[in-house]
N, C-alpha and C. Protein backbone atom coordinates (compact mmCIF):
# COMPACT_ATOMS: atom_id res chain seq x y z
N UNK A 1 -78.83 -47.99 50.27
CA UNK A 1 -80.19 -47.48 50.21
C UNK A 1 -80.93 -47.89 51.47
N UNK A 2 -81.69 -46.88 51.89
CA UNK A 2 -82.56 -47.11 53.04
C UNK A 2 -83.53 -47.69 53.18
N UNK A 3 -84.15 -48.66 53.31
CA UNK A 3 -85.83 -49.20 52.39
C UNK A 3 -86.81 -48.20 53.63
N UNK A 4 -87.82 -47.90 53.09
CA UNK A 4 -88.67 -46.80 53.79
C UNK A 4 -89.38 -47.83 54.61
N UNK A 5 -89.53 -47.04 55.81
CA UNK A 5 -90.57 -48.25 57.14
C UNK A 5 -91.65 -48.04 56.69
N UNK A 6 -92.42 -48.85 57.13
CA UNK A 6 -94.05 -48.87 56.73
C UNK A 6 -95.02 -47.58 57.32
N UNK A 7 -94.41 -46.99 58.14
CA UNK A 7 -94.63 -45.81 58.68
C UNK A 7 -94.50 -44.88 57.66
N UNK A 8 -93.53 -44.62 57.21
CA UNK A 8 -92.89 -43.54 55.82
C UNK A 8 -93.78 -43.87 54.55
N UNK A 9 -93.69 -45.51 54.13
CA UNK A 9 -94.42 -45.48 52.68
C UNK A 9 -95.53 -45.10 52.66
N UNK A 10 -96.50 -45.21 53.72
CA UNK A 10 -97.81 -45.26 53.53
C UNK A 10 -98.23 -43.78 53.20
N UNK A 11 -97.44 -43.12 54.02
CA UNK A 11 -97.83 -41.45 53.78
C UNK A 11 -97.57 -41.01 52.30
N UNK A 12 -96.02 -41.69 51.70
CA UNK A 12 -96.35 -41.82 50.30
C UNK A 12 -97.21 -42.19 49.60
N UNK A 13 -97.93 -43.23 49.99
CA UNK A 13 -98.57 -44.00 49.02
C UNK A 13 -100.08 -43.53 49.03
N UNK A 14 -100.32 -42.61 49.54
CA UNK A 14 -101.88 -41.94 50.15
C UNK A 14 -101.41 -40.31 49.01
N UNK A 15 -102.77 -39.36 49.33
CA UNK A 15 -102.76 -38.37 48.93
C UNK A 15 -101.72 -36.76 49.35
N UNK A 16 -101.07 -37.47 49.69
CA UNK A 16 -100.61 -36.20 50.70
C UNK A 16 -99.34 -35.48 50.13
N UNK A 17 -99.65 -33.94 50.32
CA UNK A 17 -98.59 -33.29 49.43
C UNK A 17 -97.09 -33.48 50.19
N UNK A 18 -95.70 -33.52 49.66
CA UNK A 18 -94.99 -33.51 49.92
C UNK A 18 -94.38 -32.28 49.57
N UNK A 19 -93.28 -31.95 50.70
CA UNK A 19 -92.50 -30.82 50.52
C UNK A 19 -90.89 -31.02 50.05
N UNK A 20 -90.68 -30.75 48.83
CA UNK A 20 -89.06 -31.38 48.31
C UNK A 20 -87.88 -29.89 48.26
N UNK A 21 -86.65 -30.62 48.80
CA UNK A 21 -86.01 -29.05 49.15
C UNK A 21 -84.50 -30.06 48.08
N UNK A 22 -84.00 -29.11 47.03
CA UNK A 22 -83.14 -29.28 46.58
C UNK A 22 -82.33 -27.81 46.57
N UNK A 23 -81.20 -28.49 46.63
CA UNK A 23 -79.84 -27.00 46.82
C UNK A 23 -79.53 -26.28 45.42
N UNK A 24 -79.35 -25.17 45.56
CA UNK A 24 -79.64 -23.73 44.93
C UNK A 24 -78.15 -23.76 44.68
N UNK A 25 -77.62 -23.17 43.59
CA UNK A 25 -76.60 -23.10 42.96
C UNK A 25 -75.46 -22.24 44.65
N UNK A 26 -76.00 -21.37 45.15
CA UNK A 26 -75.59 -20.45 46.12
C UNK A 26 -75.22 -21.54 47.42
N UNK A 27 -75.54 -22.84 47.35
CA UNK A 27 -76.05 -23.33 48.49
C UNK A 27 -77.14 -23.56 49.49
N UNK A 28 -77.95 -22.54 49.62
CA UNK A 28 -79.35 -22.47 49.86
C UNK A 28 -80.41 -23.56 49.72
N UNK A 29 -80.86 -23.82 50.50
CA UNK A 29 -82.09 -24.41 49.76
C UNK A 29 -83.18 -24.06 49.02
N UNK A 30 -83.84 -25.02 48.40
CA UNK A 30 -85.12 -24.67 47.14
C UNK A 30 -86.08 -25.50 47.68
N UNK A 31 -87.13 -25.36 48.30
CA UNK A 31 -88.29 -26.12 48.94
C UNK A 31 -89.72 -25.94 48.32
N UNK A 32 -90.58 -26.96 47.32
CA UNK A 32 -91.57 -26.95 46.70
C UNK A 32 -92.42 -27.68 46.85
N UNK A 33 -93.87 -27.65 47.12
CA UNK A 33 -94.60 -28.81 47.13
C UNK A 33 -94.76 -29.68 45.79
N UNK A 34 -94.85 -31.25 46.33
CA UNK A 34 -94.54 -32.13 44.79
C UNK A 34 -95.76 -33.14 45.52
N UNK A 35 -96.15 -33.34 43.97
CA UNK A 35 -96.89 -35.07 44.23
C UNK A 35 -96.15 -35.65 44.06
N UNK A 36 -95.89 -37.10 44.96
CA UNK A 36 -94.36 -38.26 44.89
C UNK A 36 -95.71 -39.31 45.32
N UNK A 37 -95.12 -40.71 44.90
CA UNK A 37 -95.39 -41.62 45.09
C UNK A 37 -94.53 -42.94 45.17
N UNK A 38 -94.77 -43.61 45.38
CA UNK A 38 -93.53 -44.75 45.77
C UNK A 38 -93.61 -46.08 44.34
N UNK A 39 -92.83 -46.29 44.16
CA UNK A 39 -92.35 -46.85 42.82
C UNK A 39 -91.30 -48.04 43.07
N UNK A 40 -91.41 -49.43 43.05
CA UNK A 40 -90.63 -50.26 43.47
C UNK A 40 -89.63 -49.85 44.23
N UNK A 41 -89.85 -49.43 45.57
CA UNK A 41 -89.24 -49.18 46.82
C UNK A 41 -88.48 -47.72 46.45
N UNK A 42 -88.84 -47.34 45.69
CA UNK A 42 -87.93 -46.10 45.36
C UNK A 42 -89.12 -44.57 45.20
N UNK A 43 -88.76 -43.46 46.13
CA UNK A 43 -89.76 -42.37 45.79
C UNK A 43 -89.63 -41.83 44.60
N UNK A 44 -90.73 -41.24 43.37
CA UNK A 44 -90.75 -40.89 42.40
C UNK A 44 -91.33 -39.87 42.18
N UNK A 45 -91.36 -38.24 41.47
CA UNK A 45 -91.61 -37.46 41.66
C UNK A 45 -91.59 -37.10 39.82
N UNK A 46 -92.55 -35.69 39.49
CA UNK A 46 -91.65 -35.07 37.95
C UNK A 46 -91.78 -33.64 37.95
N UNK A 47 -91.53 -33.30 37.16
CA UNK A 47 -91.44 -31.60 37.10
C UNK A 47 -91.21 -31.69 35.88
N UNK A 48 -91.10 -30.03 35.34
CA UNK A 48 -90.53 -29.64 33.90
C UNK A 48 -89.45 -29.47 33.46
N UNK A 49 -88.86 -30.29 32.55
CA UNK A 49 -86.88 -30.66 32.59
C UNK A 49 -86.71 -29.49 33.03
N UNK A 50 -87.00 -27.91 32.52
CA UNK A 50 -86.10 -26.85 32.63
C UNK A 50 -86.66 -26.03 34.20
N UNK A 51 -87.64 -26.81 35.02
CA UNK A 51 -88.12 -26.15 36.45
C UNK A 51 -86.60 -26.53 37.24
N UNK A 52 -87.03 -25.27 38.24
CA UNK A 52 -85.66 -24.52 39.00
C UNK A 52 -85.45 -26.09 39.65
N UNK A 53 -86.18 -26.98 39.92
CA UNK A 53 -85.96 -28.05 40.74
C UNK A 53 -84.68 -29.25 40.26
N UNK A 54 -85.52 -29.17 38.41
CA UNK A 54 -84.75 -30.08 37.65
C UNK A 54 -83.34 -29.85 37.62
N UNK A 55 -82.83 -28.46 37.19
CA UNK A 55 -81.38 -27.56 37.40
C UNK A 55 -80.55 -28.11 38.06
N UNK A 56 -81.45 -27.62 39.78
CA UNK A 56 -81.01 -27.68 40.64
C UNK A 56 -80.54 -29.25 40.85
N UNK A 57 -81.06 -30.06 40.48
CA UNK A 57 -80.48 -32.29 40.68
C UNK A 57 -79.91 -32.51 39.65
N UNK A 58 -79.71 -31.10 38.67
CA UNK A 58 -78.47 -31.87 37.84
C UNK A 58 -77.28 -31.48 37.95
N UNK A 59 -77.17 -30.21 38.89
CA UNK A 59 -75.86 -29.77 39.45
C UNK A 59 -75.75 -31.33 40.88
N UNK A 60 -77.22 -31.23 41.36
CA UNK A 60 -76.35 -31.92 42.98
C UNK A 60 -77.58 -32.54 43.11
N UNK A 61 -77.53 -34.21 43.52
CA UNK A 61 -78.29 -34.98 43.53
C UNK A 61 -79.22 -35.24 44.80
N UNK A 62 -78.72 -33.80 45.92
CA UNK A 62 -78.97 -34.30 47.12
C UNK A 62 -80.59 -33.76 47.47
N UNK A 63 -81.52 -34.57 47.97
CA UNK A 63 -82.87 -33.85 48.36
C UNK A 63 -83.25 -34.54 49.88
N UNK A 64 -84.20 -33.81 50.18
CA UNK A 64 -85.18 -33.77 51.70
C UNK A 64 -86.10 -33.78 50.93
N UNK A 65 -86.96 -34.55 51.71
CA UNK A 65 -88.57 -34.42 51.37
C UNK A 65 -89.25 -34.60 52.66
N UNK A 66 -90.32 -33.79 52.87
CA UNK A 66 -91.31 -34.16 54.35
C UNK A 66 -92.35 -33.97 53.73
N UNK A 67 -93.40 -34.96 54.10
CA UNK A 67 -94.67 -35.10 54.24
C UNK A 67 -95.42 -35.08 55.32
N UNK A 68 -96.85 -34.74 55.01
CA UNK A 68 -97.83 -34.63 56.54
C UNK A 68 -98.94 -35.52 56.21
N UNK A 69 -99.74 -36.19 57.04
CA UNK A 69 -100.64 -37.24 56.61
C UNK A 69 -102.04 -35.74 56.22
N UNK A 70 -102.82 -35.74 55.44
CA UNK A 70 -103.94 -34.81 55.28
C UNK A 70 -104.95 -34.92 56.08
N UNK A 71 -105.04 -36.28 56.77
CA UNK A 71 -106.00 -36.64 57.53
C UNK A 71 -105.51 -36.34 59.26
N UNK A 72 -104.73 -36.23 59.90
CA UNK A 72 -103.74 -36.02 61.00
C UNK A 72 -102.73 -35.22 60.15
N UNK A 73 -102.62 -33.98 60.91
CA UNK A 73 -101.67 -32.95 60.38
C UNK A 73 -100.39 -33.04 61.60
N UNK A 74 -100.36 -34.22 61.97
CA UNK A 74 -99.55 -34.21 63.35
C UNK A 74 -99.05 -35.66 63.50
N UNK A 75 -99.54 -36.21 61.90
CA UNK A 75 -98.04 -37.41 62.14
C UNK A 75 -97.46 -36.89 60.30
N UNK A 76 -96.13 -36.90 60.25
CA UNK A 76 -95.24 -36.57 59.25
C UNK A 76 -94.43 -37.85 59.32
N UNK A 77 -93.36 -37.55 58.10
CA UNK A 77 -92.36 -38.51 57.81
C UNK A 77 -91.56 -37.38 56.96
N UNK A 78 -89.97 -38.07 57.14
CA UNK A 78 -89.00 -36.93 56.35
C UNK A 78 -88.22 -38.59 55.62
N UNK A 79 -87.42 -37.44 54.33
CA UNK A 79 -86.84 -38.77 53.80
C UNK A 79 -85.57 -37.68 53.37
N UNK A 80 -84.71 -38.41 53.45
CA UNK A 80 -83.11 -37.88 52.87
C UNK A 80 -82.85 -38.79 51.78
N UNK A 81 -82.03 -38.46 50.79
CA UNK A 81 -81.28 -39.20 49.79
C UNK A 81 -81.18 -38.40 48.70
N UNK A 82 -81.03 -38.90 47.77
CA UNK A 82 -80.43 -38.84 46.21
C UNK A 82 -81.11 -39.44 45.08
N UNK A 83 -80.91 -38.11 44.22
CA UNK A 83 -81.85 -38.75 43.01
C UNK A 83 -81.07 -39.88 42.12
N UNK A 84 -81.53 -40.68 41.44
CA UNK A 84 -80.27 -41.76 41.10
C UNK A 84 -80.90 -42.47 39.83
N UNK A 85 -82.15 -41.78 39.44
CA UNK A 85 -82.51 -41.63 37.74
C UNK A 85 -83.37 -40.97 37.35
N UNK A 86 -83.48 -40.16 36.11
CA UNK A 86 -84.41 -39.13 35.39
C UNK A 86 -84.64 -40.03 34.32
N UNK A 87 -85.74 -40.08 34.37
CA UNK A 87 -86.72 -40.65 33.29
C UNK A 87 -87.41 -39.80 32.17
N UNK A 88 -87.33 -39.79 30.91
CA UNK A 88 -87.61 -39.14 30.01
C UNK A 88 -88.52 -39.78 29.13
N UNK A 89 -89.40 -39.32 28.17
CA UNK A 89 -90.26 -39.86 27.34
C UNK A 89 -91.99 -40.76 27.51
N UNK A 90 -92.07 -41.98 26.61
CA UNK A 90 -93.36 -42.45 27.07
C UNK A 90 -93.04 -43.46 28.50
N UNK A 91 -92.36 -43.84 29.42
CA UNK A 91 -92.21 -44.02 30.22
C UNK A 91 -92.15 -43.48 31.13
N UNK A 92 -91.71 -41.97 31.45
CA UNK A 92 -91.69 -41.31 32.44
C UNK A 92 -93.38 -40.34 32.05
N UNK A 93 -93.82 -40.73 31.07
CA UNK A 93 -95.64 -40.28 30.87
C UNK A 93 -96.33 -41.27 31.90
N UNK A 94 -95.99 -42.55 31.96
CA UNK A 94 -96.92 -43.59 32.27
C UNK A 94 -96.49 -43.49 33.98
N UNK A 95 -95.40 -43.35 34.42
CA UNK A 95 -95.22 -42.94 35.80
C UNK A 95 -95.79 -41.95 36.14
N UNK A 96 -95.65 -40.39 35.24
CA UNK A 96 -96.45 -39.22 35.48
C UNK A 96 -98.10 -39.39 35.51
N UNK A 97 -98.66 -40.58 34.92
CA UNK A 97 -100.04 -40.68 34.65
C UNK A 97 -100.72 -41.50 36.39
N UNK A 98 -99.30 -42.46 36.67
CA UNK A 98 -99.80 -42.80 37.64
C UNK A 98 -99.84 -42.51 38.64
N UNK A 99 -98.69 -41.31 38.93
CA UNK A 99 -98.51 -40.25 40.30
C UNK A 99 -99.94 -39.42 39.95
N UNK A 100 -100.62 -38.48 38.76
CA UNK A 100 -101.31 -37.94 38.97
C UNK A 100 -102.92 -38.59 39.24
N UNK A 101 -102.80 -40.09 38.81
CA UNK A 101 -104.01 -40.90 39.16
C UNK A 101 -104.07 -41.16 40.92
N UNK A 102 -102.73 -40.92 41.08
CA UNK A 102 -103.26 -41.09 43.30
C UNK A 102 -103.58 -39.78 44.14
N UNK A 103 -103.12 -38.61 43.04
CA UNK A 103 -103.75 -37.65 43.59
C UNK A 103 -104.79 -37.17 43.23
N UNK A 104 -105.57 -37.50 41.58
CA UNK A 104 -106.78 -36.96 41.13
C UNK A 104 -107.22 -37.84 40.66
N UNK A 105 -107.66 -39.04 40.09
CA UNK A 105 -107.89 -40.34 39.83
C UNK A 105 -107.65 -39.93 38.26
N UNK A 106 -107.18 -39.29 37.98
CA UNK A 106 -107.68 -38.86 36.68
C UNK A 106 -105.86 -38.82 36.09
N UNK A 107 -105.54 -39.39 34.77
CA UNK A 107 -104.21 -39.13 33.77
C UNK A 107 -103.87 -37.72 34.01
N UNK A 108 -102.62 -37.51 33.92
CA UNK A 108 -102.21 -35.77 33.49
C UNK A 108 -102.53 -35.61 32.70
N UNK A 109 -103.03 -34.32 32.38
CA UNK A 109 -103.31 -33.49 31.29
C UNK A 109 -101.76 -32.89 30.24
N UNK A 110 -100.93 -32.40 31.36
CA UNK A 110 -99.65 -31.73 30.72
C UNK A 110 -98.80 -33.12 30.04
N UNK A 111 -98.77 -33.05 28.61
CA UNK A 111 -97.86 -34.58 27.67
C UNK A 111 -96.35 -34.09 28.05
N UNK A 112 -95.81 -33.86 29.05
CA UNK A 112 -94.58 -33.49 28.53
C UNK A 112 -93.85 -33.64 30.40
N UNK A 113 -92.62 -33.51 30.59
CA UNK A 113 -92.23 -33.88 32.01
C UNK A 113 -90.85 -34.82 32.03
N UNK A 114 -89.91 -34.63 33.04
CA UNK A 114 -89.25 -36.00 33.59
C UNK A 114 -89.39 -36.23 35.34
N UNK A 115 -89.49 -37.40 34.88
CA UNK A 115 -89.41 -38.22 36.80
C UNK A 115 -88.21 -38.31 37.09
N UNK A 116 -87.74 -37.85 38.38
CA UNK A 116 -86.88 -38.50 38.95
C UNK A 116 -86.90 -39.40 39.94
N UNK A 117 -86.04 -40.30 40.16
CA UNK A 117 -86.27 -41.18 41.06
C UNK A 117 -85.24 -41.30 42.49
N UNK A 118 -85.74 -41.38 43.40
CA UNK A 118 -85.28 -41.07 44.97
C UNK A 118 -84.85 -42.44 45.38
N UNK A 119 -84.05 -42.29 45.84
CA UNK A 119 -83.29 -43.57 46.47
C UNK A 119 -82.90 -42.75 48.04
N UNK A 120 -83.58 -43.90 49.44
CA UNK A 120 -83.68 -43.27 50.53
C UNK A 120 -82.29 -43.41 51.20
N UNK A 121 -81.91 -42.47 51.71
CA UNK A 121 -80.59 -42.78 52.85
C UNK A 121 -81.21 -42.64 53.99
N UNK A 122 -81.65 -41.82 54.41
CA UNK A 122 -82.27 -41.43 56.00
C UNK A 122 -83.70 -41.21 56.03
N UNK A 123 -84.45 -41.78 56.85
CA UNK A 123 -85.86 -41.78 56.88
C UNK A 123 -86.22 -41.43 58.38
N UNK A 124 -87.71 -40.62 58.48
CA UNK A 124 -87.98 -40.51 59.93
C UNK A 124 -89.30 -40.75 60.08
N UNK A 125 -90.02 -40.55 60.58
CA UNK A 125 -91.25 -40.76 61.04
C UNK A 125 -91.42 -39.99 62.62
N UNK A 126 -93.01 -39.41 62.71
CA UNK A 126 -93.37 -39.20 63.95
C UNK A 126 -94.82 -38.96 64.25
N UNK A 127 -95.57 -39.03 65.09
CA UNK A 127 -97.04 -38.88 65.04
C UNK A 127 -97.35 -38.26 66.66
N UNK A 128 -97.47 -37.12 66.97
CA UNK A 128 -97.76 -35.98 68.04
C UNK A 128 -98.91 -36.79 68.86
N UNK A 129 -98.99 -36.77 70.28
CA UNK A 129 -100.03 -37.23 70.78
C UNK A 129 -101.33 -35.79 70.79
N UNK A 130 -101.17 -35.32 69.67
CA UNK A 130 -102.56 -34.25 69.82
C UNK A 130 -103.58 -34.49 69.04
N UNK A 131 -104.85 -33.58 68.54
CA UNK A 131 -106.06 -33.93 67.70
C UNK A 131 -106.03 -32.66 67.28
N UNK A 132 -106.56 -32.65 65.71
CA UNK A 132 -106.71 -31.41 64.91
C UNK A 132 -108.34 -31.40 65.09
C-alpha cells in the first residue's frame, strides 16, 4: 500500500469532487464524479450496491481517481489502486453520513448504500504555475 503524501490527502480531505474510473465489463473505462474522503489512511467512497460502478469492482478491483482542488483548478492529485473492502449496513451509514457531512455539513438523506474502501498503489500530485 502506498500511504498518500500530504499533498494527495488534503485534496481528499477538503470539498472537492473526485473523478473515479472503474473498468467496464468490455475493458473500457467507466469514469464518475464521487464524494471520497480519507478514512484511516485508506480512500473511501459509496454508491448504490447495484450502480454500474459497484458491478463494475466486483468483477475487477482496479480504480483511478483524480481530483482538482475547487479553490485552484490547477493543482490536482491522481491515485491508483484497489478496492480491498465493501462495507454494508449501519456502518457503512455512519461512513456514508460522514463523507456526506464534508461535503454538505449535513447526514445523507438516502438510508441505503455500500462504501468501498481504496487502498493506494500509485499516487501523484501537481500544482501549474498559473491563476484562475
Amino acid at each position: 500500500m502506498a500511504e498518500l503524501p500530504a499533498e494527495v490527502r488534503e485534496l481528499f480531505e477538503a470539498r472537492n469532487f473526485a473523478h473515479l474510473a472503474t473498468v467496464l465489463p468490455d475493458g473500457s473505462p467507466h469514469t464518475v464524479p464521487v464524494w471520497i474522503r480519507v478514512e484511516d489512511g485508506r480512500l473511501v467512497f459509496f454508491t448504490q450496491t447495484q450502480s454500474r460502478k459497484a458491478r463494475n469492482l466486483e468483477r475487477d478491483a482496479r480504480v483511478a481517481i483524480s481530483i482538482v482542488d475547487e479553490q485552484n483548478p490547477y493543482r490536482s492529485a491522481w491515485v491508483r489502486g484497489r478496492v480491498v473492502d465493501r462495507i454494508e449496513g449501519e456502518r457503512a451509514l455512519e461512513i456514508i453520513d460522514r463523507i456526506s457531512q464534508q461535503y454538505t455539513g449535513a447526514d445523507f438523506p438516502m438510508r441505503s448504500g455500500v462504501v468501498h474502501v481504496i487502498e493506494a498503489e500509485r499516487t501523484g500530485h501537481v500544482v501549474l504555475p498559473f491563476s484562475h
